[in-house]
PDB file of N, CA and C in Angstrom:
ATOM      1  N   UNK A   1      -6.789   1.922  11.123  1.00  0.00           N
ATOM      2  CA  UNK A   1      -7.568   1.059  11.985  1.00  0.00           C
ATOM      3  C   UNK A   1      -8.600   0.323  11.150  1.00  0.00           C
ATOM      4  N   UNK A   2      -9.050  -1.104  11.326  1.00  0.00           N
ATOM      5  CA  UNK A   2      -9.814  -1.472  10.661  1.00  0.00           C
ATOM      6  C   UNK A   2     -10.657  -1.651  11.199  1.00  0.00           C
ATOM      7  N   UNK A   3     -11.989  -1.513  10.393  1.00  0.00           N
ATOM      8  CA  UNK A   3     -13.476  -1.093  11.091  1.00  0.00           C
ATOM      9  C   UNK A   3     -13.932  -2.065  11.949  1.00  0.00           C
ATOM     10  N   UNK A   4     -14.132  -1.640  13.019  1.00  0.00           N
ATOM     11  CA  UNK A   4     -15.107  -2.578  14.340  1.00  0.00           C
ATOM     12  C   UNK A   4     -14.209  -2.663  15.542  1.00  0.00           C
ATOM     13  N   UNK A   5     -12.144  -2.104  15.051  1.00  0.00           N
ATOM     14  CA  UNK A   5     -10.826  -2.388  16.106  1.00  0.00           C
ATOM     15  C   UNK A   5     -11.288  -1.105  16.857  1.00  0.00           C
ATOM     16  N   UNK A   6     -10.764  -0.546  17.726  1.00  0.00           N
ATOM     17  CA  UNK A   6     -10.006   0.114  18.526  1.00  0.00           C
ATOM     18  C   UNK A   6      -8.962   0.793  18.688  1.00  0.00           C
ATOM     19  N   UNK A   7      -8.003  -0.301  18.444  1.00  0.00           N
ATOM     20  CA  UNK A   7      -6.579  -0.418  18.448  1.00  0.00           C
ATOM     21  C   UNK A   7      -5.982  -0.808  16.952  1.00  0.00           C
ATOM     22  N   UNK A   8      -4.890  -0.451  16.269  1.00  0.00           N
ATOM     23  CA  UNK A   8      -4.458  -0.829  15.236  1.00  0.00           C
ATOM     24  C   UNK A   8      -4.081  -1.980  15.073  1.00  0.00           C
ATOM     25  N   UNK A   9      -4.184  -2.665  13.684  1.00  0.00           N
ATOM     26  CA  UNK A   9      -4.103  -4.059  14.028  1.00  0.00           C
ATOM     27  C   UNK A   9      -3.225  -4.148  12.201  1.00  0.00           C
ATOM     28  N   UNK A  10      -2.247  -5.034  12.393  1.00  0.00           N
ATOM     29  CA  UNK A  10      -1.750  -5.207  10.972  1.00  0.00           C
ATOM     30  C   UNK A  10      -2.476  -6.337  10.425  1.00  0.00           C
ATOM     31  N   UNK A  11      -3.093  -5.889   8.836  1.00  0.00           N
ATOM     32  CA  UNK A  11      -3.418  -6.908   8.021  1.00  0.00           C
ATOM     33  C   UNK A  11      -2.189  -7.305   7.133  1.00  0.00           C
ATOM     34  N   UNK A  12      -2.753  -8.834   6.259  1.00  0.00           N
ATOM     35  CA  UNK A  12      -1.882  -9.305   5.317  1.00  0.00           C
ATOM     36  C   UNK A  12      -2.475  -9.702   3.633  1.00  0.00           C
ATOM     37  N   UNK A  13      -2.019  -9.907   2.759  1.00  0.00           N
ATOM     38  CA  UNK A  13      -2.255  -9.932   1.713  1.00  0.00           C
ATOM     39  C   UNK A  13      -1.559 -11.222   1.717  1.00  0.00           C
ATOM     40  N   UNK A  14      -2.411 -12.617   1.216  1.00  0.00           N
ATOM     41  CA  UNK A  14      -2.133 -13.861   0.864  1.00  0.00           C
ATOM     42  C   UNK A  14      -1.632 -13.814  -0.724  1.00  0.00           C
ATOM     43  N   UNK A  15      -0.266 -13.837  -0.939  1.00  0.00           N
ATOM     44  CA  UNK A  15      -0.240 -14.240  -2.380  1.00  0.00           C
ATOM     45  C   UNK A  15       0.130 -15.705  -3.027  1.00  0.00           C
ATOM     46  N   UNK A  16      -0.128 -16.534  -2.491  1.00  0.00           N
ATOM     47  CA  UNK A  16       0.560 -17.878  -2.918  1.00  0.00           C
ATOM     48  C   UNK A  16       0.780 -18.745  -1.877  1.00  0.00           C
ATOM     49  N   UNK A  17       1.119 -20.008  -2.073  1.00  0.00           N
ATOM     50  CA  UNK A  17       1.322 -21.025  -1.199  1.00  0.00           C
ATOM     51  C   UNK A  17       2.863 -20.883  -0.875  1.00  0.00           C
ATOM     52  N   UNK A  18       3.615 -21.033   0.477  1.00  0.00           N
ATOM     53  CA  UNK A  18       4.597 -21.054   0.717  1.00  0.00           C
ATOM     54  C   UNK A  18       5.838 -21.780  -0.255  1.00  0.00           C
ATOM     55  N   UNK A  19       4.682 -22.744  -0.751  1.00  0.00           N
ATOM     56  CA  UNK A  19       5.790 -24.156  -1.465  1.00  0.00           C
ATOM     57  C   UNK A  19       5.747 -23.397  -3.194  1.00  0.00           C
ATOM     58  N   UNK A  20       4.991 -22.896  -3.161  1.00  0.00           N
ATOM     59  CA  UNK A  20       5.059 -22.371  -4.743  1.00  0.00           C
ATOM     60  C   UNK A  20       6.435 -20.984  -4.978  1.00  0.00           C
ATOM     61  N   UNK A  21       7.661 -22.212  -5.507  1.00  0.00           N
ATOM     62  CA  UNK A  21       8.505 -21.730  -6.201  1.00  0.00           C
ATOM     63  C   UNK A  21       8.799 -21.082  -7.639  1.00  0.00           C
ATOM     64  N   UNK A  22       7.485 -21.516  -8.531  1.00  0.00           N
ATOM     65  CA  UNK A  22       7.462 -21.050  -9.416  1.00  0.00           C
ATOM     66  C   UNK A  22       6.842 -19.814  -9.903  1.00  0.00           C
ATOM     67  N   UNK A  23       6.346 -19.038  -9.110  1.00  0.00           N
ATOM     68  CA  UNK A  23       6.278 -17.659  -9.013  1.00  0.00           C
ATOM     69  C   UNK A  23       7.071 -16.526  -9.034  1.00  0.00           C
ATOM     70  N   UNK A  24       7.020 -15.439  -9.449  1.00  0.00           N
ATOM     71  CA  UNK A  24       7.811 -14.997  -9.642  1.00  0.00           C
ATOM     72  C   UNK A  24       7.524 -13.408  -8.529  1.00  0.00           C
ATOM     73  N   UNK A  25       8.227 -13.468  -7.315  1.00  0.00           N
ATOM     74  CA  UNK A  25       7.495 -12.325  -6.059  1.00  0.00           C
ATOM     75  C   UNK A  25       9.222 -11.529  -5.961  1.00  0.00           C
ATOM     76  N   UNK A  26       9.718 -11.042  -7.125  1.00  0.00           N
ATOM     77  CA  UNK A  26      10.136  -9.881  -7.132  1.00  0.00           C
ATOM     78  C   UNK A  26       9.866  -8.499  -6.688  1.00  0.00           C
ATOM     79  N   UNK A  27       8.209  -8.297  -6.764  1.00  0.00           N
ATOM     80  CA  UNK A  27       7.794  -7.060  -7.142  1.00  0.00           C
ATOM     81  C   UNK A  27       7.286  -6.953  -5.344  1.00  0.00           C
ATOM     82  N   UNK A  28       7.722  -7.585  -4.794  1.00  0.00           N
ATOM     83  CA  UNK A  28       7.384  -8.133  -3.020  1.00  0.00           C
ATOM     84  C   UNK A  28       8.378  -6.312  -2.722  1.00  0.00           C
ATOM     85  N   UNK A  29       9.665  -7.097  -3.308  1.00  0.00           N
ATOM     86  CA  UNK A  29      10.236  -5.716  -2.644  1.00  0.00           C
ATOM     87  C   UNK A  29      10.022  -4.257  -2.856  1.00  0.00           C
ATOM     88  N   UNK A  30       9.257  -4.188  -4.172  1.00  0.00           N
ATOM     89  CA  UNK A  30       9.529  -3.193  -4.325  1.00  0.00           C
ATOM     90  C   UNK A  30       8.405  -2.660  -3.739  1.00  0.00           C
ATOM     91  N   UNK A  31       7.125  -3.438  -3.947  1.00  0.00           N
ATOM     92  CA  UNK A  31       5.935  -2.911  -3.047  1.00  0.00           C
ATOM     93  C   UNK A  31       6.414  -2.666  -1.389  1.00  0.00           C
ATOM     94  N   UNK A  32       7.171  -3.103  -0.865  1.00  0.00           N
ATOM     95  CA  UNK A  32       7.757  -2.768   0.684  1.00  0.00           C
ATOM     96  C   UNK A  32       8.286  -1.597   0.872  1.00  0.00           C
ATOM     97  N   UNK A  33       9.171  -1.322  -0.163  1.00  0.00           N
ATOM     98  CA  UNK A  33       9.614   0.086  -0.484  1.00  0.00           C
ATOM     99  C   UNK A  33       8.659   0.971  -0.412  1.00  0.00           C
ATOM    100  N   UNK A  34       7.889   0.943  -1.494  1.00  0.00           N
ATOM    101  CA  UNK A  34       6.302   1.812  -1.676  1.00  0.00           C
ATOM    102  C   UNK A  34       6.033   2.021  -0.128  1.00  0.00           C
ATOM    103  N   UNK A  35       6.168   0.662   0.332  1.00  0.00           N
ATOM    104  CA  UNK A  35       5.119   1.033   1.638  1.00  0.00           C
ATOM    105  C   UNK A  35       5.751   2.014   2.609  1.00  0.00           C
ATOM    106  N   UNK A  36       6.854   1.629   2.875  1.00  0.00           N
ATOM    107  CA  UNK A  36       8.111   3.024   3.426  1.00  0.00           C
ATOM    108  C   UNK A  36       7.923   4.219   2.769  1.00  0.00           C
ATOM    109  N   UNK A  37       7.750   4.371   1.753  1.00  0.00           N
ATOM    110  CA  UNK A  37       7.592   5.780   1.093  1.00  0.00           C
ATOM    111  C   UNK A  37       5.839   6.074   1.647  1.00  0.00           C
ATOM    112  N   UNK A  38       5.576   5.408   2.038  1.00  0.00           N
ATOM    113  CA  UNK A  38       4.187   5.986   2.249  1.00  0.00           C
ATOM    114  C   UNK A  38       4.022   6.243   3.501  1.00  0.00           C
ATOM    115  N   UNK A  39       4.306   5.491   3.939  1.00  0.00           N
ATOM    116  CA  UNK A  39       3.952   5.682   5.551  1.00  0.00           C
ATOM    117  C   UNK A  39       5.373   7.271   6.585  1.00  0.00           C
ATOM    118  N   UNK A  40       6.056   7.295   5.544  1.00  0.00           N
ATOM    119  CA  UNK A  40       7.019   8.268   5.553  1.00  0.00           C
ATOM    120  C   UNK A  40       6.560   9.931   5.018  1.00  0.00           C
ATOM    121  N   UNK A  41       5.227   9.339   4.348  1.00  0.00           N
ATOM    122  CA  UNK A  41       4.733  10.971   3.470  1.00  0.00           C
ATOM    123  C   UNK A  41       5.635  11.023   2.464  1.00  0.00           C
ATOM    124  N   UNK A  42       6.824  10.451   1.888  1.00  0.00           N
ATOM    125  CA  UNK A  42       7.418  10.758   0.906  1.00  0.00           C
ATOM    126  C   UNK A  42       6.374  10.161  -0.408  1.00  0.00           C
ATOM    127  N   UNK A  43       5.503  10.289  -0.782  1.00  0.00           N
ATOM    128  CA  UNK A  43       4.440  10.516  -1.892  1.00  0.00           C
ATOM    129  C   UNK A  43       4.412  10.302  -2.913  1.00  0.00           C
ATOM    130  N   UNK A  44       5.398  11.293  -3.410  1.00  0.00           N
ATOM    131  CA  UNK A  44       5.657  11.103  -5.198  1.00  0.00           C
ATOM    132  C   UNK A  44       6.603   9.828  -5.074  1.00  0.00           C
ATOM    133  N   UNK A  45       7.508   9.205  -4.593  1.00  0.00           N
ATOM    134  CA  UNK A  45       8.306   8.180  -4.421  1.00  0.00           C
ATOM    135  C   UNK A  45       7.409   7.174  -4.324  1.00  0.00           C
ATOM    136  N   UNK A  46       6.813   7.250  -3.444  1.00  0.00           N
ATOM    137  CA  UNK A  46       5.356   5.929  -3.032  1.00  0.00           C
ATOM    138  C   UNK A  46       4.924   5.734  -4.515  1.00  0.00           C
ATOM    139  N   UNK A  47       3.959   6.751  -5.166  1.00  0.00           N
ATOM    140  CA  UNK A  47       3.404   6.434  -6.032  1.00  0.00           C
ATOM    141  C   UNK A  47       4.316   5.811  -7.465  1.00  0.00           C
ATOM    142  N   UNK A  48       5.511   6.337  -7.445  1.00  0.00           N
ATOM    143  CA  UNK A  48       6.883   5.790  -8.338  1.00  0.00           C
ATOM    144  C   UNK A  48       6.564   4.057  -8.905  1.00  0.00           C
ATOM    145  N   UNK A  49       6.730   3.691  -6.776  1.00  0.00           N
ATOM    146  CA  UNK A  49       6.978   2.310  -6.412  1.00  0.00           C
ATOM    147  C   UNK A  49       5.578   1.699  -6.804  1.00  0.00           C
ATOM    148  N   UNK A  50       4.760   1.989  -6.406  1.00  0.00           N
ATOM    149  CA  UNK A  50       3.058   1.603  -6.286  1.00  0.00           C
ATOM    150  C   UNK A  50       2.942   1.419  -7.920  1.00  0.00           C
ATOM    151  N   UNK A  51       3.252   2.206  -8.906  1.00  0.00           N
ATOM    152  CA  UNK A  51       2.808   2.034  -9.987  1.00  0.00           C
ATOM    153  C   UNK A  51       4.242   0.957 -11.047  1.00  0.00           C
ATOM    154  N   UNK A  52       5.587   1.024 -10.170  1.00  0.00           N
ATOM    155  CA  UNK A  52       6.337  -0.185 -10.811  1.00  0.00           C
ATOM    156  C   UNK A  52       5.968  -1.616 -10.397  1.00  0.00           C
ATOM    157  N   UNK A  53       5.111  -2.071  -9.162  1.00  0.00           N
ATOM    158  CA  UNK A  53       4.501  -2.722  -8.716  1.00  0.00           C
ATOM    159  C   UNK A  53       3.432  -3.237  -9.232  1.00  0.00           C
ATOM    160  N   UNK A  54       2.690  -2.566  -9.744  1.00  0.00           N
ATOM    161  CA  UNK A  54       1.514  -2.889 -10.726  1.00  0.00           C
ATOM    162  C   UNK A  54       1.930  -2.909 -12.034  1.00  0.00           C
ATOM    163  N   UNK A  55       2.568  -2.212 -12.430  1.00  0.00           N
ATOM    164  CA  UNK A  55       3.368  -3.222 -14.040  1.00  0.00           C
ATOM    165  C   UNK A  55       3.829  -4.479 -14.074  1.00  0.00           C
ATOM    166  N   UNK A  56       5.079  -4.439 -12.889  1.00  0.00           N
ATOM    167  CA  UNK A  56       5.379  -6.006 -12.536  1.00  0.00           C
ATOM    168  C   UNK A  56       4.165  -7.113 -12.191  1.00  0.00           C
ATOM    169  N   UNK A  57       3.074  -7.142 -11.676  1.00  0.00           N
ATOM    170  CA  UNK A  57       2.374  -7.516 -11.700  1.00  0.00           C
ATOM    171  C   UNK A  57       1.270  -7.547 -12.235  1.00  0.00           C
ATOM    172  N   UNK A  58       1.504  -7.076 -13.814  1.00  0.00           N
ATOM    173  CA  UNK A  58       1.001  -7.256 -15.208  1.00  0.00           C
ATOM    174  C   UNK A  58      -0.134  -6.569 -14.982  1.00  0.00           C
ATOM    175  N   UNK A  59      -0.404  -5.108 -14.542  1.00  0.00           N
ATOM    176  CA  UNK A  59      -0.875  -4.298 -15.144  1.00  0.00           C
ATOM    177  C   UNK A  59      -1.737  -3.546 -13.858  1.00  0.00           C
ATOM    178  N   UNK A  60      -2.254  -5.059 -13.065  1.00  0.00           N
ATOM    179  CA  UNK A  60      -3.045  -4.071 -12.114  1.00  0.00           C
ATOM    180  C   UNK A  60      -2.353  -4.597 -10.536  1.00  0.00           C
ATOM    181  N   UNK A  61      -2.845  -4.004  -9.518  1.00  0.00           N
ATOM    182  CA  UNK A  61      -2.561  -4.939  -8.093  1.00  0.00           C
ATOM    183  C   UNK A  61      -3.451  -4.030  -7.170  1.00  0.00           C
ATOM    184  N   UNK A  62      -4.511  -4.892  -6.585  1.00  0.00           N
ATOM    185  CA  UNK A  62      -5.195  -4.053  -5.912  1.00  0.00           C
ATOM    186  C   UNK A  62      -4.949  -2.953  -4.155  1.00  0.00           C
ATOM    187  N   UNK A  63      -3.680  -3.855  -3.622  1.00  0.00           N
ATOM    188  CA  UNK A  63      -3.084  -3.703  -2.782  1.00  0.00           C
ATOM    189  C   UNK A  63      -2.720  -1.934  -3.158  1.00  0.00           C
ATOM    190  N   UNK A  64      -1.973  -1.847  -4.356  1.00  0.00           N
ATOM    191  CA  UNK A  64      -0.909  -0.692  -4.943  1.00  0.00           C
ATOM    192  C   UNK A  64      -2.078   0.152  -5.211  1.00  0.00           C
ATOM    193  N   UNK A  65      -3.298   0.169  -6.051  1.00  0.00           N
ATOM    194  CA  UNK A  65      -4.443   0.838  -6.221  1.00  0.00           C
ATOM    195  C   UNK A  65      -5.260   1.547  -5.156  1.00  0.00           C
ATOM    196  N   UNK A  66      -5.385   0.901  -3.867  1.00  0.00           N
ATOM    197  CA  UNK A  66      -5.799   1.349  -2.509  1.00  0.00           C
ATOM    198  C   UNK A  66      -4.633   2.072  -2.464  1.00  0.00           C
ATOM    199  N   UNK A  67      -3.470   2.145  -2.091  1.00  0.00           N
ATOM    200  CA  UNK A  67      -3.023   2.890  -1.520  1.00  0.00           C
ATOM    201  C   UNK A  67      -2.419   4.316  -2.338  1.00  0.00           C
ATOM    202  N   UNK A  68      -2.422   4.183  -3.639  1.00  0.00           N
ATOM    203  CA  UNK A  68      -2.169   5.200  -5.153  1.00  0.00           C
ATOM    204  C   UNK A  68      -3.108   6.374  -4.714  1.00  0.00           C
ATOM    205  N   UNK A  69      -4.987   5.394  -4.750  1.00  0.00           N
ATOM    206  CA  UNK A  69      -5.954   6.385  -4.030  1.00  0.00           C
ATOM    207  C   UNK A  69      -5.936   7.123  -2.449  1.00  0.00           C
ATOM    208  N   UNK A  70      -5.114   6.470  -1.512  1.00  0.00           N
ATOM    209  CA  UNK A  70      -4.769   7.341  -0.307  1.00  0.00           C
ATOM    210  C   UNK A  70      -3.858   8.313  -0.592  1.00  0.00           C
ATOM    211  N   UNK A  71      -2.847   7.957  -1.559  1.00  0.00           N
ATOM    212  CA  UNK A  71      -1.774   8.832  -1.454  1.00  0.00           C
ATOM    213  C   UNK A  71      -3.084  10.512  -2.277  1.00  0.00           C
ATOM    214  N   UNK A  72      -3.750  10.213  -2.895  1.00  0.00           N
ATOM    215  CA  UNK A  72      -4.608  11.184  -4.125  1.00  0.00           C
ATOM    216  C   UNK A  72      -5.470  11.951  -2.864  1.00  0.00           C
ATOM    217  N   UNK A  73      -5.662  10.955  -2.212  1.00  0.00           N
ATOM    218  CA  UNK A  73      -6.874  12.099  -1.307  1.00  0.00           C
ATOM    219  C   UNK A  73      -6.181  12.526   0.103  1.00  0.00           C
ATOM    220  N   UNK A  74      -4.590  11.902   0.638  1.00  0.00           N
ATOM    221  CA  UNK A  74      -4.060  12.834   1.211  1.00  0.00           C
ATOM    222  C   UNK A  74      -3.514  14.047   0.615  1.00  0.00           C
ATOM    223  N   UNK A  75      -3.372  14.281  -0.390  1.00  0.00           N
ATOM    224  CA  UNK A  75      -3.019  15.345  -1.559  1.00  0.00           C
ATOM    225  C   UNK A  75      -3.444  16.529  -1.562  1.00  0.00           C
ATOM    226  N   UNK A  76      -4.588  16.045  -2.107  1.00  0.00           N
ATOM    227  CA  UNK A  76      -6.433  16.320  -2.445  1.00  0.00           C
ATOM    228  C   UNK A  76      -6.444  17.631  -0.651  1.00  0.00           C
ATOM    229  N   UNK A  77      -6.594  17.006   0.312  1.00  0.00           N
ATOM    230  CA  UNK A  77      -6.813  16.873   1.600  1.00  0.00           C
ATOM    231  C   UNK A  77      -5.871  17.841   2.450  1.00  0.00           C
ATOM    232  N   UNK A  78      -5.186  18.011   1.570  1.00  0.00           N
ATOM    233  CA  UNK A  78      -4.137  19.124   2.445  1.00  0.00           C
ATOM    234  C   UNK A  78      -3.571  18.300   3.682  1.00  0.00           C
ATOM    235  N   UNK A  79      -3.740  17.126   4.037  1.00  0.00           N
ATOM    236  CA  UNK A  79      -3.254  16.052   4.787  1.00  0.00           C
ATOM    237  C   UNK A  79      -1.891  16.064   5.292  1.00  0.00           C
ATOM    238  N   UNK A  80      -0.535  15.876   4.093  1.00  0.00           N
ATOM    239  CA  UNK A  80       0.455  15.978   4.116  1.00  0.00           C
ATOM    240  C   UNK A  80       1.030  16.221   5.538  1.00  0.00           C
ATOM    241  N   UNK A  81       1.199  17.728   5.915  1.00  0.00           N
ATOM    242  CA  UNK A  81       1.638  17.910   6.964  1.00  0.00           C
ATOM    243  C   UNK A  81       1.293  17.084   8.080  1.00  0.00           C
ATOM    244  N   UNK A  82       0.293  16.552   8.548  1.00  0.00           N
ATOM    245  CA  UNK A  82      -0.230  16.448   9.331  1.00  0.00           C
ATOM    246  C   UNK A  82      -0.493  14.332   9.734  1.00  0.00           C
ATOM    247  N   UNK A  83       0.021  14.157   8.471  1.00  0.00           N
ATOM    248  CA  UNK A  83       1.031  13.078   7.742  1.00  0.00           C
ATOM    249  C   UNK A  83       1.196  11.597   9.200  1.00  0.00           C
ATOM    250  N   UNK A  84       0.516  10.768   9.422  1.00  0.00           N
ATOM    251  CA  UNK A  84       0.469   9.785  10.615  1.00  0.00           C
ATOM    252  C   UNK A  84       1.014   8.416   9.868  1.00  0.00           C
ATOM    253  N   UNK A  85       0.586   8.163   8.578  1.00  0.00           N
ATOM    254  CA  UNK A  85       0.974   7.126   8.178  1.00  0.00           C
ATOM    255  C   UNK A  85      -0.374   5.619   8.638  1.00  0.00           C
ATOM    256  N   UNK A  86      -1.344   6.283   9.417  1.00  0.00           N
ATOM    257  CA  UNK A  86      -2.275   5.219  10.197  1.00  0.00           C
ATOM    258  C   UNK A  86      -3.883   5.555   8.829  1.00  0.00           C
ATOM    259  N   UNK A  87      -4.210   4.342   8.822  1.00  0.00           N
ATOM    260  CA  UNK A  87      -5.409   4.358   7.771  1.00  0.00           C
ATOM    261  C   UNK A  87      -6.305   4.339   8.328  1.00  0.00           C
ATOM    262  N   UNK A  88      -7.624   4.597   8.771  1.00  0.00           N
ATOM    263  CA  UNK A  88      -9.144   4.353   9.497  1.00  0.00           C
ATOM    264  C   UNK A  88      -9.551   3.725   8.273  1.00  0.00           C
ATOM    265  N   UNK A  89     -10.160   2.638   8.500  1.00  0.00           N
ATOM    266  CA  UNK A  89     -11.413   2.442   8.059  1.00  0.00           C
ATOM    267  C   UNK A  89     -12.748   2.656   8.849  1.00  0.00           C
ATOM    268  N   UNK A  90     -13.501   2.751   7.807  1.00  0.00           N
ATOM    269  CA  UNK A  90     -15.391   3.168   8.373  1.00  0.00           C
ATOM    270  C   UNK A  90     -15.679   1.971   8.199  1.00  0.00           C
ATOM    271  N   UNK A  91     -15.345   1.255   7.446  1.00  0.00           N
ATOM    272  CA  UNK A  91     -16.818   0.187   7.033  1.00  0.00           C
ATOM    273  C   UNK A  91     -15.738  -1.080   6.937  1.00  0.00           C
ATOM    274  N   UNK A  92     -16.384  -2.184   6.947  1.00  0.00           N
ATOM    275  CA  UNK A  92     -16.528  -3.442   6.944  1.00  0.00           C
ATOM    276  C   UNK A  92     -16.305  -3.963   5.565  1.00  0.00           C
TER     277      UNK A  92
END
C-alpha cells in the first residue's frame, strides 16, 4: 500500500519515451520474472533475477535494490510463511 491509500494501488516506473527505439529494454523481462518470483515467496529465484537485472542495467537499478532489500528483511523477519506478496508503505 502506498502511504496516505487505503486500498492498494499499482505504481509504475517511467523508463523512456515510447518512441525511443534505441534502447535497449531486454532486462524489462527479466525484471517481470523477478517480480513473479517475488510476489510468489520464491526468494532465492527473485533475488537470481533482481541481481541479473541490475547487471543488465550496468550495475545498479533502483527498482531491483528496493525490492533485493524486501526480499533481506522478509528473511531477516521470519516473514516467509506468512508470505502476502503486498508492500505497506509508512511514509511519503
Amino acid at each position: 500500500l502506498l502511504a496516505g491509500k487505503s486500498k492498494s494501488v499499482i505504481s509504475h516506473e517511467l523508463i523512456c519515451r515510447a518512441s525511443d527505439d534505441s534502447a535497449d529494454h531486454a532486462w524489462i523481462e527479466v525484471f517481470e520474472e523477478a517480480l513473479q518470483a517475488f510476489h510468489g515467496a520464491e526468494f532465492d529465484e527473485a533475488r537470481i533475477l533482481f541481481q541479473r537485472t541490475e547487471k543488465a542495467r550496468g550495475g545498479f537499478d533502483g527498482p531491483s535494490e528496493f525490492y533485493l532489500r524486501r526480499i533481506e528483511e522478509a528473511q531477516a523477519n521470519g516473514k516467509v510463511d506468512s508470505w502476502t506478496g503486498v508492500i505497506s508503505f509508512a511514509e511519503k
